[in-house]
Structure formats: structure tokens, C-alpha cells
PDB file of N, CA and C in Angstrom:
ATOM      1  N   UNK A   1      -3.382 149.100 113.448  1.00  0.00           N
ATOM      2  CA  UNK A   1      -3.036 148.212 114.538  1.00  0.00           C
ATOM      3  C   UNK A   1      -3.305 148.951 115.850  1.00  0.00           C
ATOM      4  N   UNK A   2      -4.119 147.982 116.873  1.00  0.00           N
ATOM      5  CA  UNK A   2      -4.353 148.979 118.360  1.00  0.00           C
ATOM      6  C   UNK A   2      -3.115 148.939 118.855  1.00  0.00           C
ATOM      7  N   UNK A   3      -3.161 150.217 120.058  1.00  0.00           N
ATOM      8  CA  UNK A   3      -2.450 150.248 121.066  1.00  0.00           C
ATOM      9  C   UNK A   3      -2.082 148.345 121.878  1.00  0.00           C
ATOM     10  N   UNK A   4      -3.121 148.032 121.985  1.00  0.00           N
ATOM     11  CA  UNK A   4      -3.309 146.564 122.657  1.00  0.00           C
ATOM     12  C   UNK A   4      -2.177 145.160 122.004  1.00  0.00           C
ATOM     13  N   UNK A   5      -2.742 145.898 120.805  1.00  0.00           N
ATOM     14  CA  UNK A   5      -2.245 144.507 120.083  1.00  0.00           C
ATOM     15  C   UNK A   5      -0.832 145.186 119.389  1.00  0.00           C
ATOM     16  N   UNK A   6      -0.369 145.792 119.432  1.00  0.00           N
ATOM     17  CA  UNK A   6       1.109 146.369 119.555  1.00  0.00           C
ATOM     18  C   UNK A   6       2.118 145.746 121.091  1.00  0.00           C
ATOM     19  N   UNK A   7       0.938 145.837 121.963  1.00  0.00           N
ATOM     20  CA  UNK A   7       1.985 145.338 123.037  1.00  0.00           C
ATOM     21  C   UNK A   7       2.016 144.302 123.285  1.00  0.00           C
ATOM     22  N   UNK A   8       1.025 143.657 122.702  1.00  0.00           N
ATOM     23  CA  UNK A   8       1.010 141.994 122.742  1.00  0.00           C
ATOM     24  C   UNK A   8       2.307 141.606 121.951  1.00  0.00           C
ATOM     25  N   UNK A   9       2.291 142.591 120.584  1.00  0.00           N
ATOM     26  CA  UNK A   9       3.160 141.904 119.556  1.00  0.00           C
ATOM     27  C   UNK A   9       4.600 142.173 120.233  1.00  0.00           C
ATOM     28  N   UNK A  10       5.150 143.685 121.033  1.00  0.00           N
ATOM     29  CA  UNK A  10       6.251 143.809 121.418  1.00  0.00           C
ATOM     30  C   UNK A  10       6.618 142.337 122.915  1.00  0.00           C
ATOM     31  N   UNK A  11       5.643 142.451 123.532  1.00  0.00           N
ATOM     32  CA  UNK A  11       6.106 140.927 124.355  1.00  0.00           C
ATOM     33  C   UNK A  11       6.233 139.969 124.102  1.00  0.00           C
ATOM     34  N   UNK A  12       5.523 139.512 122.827  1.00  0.00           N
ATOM     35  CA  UNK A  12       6.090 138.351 122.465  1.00  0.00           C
ATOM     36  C   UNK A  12       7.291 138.473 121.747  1.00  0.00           C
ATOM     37  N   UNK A  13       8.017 139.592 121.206  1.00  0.00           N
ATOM     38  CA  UNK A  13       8.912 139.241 120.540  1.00  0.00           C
ATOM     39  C   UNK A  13      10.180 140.051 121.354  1.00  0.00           C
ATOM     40  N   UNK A  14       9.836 140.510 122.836  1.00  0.00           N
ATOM     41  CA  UNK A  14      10.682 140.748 123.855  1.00  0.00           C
ATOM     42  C   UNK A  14      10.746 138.943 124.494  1.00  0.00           C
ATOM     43  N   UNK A  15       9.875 138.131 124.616  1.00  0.00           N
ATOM     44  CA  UNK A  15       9.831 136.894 125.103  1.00  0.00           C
ATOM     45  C   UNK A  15      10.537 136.364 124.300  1.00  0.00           C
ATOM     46  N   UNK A  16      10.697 136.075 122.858  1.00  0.00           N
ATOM     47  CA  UNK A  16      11.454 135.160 121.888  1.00  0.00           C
ATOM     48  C   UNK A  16      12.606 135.589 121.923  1.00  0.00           C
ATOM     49  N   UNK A  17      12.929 136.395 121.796  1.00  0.00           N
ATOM     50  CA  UNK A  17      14.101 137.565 122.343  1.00  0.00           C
ATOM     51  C   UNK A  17      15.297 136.886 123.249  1.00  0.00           C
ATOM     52  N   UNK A  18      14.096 136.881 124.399  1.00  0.00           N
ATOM     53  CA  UNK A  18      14.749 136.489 125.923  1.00  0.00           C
ATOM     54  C   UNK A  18      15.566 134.608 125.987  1.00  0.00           C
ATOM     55  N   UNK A  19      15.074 133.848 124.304  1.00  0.00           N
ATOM     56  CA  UNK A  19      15.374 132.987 124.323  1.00  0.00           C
ATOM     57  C   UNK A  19      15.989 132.331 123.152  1.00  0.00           C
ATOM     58  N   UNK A  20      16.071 132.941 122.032  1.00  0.00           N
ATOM     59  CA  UNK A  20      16.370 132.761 120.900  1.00  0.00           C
ATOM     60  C   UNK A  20      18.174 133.074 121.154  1.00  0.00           C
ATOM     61  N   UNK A  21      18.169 134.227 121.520  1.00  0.00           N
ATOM     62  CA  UNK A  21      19.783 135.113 121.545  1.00  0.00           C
ATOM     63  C   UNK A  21      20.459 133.896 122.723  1.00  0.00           C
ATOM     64  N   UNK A  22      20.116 133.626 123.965  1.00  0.00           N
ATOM     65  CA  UNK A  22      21.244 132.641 124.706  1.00  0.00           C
ATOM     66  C   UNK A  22      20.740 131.561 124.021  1.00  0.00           C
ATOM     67  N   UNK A  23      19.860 131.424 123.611  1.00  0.00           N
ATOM     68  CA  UNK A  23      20.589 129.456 122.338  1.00  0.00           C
ATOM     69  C   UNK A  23      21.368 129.624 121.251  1.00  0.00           C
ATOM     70  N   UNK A  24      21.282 131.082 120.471  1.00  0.00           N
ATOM     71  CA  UNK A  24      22.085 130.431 119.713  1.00  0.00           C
ATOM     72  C   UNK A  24      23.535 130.908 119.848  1.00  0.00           C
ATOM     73  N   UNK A  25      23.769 131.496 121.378  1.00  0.00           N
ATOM     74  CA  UNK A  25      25.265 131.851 121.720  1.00  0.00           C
ATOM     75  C   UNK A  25      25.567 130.841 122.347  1.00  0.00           C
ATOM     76  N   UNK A  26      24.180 129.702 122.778  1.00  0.00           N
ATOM     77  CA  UNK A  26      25.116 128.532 123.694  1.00  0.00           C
ATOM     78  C   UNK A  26      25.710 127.310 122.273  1.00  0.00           C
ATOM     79  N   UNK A  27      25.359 127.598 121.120  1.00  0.00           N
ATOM     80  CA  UNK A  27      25.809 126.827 119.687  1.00  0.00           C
ATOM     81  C   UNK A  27      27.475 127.322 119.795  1.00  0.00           C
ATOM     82  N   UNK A  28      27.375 128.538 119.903  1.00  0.00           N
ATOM     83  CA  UNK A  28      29.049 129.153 119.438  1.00  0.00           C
ATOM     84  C   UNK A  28      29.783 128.628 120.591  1.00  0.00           C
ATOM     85  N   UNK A  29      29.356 128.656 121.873  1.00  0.00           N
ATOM     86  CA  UNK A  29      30.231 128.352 123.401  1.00  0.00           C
ATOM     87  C   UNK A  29      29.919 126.534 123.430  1.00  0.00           C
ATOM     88  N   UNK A  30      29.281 125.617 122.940  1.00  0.00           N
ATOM     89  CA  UNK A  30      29.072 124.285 122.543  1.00  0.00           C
ATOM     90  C   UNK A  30      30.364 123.808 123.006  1.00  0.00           C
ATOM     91  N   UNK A  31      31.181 123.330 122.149  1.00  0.00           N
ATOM     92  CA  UNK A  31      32.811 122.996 122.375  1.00  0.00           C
ATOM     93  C   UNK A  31      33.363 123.411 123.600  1.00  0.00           C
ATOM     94  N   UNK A  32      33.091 124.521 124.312  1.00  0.00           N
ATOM     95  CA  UNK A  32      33.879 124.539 125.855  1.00  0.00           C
ATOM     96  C   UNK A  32      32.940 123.616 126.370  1.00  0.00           C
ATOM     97  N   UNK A  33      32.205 122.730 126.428  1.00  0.00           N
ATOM     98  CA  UNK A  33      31.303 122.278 127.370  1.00  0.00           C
ATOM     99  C   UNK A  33      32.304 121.277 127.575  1.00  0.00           C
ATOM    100  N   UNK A  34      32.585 120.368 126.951  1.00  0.00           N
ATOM    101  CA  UNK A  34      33.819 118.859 126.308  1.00  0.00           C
ATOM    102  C   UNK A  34      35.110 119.768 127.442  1.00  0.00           C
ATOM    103  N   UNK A  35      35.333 120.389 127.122  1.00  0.00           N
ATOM    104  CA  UNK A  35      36.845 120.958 127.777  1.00  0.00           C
ATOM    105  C   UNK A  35      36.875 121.498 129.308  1.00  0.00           C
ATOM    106  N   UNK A  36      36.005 122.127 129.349  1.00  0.00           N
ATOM    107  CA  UNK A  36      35.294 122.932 130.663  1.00  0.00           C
ATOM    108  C   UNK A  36      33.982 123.058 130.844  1.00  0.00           C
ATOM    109  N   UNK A  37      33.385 122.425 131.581  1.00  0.00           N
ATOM    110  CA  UNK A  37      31.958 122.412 131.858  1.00  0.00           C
ATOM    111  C   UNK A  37      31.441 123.752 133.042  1.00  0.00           C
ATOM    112  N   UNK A  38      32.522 123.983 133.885  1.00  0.00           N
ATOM    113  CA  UNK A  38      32.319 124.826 134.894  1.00  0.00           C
ATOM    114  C   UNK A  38      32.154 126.226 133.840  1.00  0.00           C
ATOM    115  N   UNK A  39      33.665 125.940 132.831  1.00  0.00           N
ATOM    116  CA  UNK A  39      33.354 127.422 132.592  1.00  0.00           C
ATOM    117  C   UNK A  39      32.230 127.689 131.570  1.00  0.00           C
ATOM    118  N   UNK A  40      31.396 126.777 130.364  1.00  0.00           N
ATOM    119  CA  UNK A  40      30.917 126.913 129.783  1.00  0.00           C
ATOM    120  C   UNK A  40      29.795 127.199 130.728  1.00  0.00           C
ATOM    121  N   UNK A  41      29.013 127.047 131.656  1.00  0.00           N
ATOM    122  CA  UNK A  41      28.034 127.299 132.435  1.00  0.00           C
ATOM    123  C   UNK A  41      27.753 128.858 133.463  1.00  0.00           C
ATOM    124  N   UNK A  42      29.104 128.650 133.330  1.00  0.00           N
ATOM    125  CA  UNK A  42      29.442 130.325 134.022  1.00  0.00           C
ATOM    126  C   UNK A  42      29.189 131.284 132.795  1.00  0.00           C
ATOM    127  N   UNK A  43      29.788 130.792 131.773  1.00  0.00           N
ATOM    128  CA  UNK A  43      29.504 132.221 130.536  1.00  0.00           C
ATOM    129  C   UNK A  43      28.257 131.566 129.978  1.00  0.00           C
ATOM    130  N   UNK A  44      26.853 130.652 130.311  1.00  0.00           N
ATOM    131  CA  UNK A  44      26.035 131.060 130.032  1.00  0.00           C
ATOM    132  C   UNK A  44      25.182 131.345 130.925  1.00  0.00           C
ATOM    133  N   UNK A  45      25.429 131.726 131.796  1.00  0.00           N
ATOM    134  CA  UNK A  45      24.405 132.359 133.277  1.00  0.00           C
ATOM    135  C   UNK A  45      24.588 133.802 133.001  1.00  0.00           C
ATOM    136  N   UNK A  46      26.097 134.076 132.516  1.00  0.00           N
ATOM    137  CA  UNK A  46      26.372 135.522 132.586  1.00  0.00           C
ATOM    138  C   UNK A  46      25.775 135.987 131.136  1.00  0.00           C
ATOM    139  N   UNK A  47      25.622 135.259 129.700  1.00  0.00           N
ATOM    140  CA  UNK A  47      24.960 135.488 128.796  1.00  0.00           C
ATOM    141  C   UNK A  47      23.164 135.497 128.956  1.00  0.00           C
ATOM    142  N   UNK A  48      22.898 135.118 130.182  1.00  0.00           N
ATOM    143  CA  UNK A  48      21.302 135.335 130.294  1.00  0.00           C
ATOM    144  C   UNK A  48      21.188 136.293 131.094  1.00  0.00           C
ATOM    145  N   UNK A  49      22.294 136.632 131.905  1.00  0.00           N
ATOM    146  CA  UNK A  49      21.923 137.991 132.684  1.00  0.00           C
ATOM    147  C   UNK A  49      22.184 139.122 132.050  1.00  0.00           C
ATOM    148  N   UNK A  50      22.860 139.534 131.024  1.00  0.00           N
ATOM    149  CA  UNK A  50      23.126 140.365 130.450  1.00  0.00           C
ATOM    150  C   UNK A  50      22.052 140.856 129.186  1.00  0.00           C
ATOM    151  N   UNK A  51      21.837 139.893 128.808  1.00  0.00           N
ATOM    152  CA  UNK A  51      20.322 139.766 128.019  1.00  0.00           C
ATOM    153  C   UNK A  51      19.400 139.901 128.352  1.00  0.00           C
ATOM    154  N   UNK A  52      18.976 139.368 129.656  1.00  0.00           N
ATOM    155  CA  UNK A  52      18.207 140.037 130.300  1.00  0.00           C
ATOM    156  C   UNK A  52      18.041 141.496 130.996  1.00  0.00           C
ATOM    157  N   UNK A  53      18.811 141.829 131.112  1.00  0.00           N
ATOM    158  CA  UNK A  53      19.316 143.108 131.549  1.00  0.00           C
ATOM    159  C   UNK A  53      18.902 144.379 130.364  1.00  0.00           C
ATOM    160  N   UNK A  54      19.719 143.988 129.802  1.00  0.00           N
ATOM    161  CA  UNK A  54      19.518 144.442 128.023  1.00  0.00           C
ATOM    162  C   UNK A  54      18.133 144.505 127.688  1.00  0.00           C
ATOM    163  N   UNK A  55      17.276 143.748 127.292  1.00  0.00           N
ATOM    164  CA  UNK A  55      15.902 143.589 127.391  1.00  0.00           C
ATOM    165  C   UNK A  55      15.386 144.313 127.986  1.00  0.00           C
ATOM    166  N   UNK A  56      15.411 144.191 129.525  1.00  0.00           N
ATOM    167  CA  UNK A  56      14.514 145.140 130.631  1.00  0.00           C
ATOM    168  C   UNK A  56      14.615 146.509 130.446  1.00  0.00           C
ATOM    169  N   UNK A  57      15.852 146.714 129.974  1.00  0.00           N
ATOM    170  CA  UNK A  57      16.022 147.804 129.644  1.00  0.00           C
ATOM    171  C   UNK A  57      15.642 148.936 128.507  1.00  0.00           C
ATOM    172  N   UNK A  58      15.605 147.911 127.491  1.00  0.00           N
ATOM    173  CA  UNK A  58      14.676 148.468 126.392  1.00  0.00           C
ATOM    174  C   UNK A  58      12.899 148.010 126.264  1.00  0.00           C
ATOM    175  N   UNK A  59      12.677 147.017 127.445  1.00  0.00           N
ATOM    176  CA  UNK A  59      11.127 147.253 127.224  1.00  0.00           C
ATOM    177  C   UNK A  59      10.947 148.391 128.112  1.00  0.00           C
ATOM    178  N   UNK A  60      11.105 149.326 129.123  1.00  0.00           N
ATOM    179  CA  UNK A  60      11.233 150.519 129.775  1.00  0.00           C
ATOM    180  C   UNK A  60      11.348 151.712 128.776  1.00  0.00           C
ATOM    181  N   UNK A  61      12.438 151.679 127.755  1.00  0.00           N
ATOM    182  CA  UNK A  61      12.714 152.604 126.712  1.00  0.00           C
ATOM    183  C   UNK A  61      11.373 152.555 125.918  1.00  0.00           C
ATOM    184  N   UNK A  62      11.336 151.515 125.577  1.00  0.00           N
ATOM    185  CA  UNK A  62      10.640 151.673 124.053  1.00  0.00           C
ATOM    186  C   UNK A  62       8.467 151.360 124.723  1.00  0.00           C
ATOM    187  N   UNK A  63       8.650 150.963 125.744  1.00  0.00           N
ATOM    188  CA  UNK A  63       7.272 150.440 125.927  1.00  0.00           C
ATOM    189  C   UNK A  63       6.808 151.509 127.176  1.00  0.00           C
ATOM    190  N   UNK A  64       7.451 152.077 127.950  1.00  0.00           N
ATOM    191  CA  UNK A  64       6.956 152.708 128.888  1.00  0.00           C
ATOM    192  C   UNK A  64       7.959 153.841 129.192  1.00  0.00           C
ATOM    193  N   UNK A  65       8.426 154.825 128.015  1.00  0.00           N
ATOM    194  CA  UNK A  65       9.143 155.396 127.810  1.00  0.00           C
ATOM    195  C   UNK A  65       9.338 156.991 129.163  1.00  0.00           C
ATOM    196  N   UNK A  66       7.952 157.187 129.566  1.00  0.00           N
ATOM    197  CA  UNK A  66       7.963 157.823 130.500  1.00  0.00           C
ATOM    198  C   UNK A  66       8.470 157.500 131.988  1.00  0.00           C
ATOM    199  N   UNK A  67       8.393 156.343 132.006  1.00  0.00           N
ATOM    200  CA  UNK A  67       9.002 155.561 133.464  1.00  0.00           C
ATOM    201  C   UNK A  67      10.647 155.500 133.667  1.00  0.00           C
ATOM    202  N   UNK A  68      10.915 155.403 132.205  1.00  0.00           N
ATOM    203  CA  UNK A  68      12.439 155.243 131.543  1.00  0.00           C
ATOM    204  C   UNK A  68      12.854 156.604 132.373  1.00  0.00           C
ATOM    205  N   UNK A  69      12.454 157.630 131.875  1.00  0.00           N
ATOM    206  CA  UNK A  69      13.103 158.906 131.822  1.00  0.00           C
ATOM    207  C   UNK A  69      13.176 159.657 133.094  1.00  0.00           C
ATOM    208  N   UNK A  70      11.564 158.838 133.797  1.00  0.00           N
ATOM    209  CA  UNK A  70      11.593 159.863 135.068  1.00  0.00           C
ATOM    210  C   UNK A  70      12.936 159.700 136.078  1.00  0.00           C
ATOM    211  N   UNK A  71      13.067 160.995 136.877  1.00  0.00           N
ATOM    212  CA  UNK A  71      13.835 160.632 137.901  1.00  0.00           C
ATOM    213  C   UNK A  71      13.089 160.850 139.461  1.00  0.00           C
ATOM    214  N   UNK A  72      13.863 159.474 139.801  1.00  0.00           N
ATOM    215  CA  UNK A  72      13.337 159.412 141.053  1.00  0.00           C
ATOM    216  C   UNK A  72      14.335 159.824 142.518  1.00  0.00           C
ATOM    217  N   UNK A  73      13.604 160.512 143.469  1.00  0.00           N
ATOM    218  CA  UNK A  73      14.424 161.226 144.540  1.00  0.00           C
ATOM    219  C   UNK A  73      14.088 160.739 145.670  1.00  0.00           C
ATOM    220  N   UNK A  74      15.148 160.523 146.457  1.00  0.00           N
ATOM    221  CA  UNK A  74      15.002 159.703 147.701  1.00  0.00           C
ATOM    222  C   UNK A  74      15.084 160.933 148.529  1.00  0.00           C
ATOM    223  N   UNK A  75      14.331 161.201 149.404  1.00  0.00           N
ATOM    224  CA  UNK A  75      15.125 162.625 150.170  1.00  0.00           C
ATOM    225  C   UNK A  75      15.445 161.678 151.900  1.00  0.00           C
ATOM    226  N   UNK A  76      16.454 162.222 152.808  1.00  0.00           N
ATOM    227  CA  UNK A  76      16.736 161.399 153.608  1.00  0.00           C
ATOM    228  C   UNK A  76      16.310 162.489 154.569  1.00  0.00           C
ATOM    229  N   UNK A  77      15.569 162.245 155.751  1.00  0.00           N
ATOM    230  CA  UNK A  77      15.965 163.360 157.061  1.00  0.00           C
ATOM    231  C   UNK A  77      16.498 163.200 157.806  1.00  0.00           C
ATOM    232  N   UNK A  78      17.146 164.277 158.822  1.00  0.00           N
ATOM    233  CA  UNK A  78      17.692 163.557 159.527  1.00  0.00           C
ATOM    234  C   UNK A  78      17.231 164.393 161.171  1.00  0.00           C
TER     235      UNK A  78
END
């Protein structure tokens, strides 16, 4: 398998990823919608940001592992 088509395969399944996991947590949170609509909408904004977050974070780890690690220095003068 190329380099190429490895990263094709990791984005698409960082993309299915990004959409599979908040549907099927909005199945389990379903029933607050009937009771609370405000709050069922609030815990799924905060379930896509966190997933997303999560994600970004491991395509950095695992796909561009050197970018992950570097550290970056701000120097200030004054």
C-alpha cells in the first residue's frame, strides 16, 4: 500500500469518524429532545466539539507526527 493511498484511507475514515460517533450519541441523547430541546442541542454542539477536537488531535499524532511533537517559541522583545 503507498504512502498516498494510506492517507487517503486515514481521511476518509478520520471523515466517517467525524460523523458516525455524534449520530450515534445523538440515538442515546434522542429522549431529552421531547423533555428539553435547549438542553439536548447544547450536549450535541458540545459532543461535536469535543470530537472534533479529539480527531484533530490524533490526525496531528498519527498523520503528521512531527508537527505533533515540535515545539514552538514565541520570543517577545521588548
Amino acid at each position: 500500500m503507498s504512502a498516498q493511498t494510506r492517507a487517503v484511507a486515514r481521511a476518509a475514515l478520520f471523515g466517517l469518524l467525524s460523523w458516525v460517533i455524534p449520530f450515534v450519541v445523538s440515538f442515546g441523547l434522542f429522549p431529552l429532545k421531547k423533555t428539553n430541546a435547549a438542553l439536548f442541542s447544547t450536549l450535541m454542539y458540545l459532543v461535536v466539539l469535543v470530537i472534533a477536537g479529539a480527531l484533530l488531535m490524533a490526525v496531528f499524532q498519527i498523520c503528521f507526527p512531527l508537527l505533533a511533537s515540535r515545539q514552538s517559541t514565541i520570543s517577545v522583545e521588548s
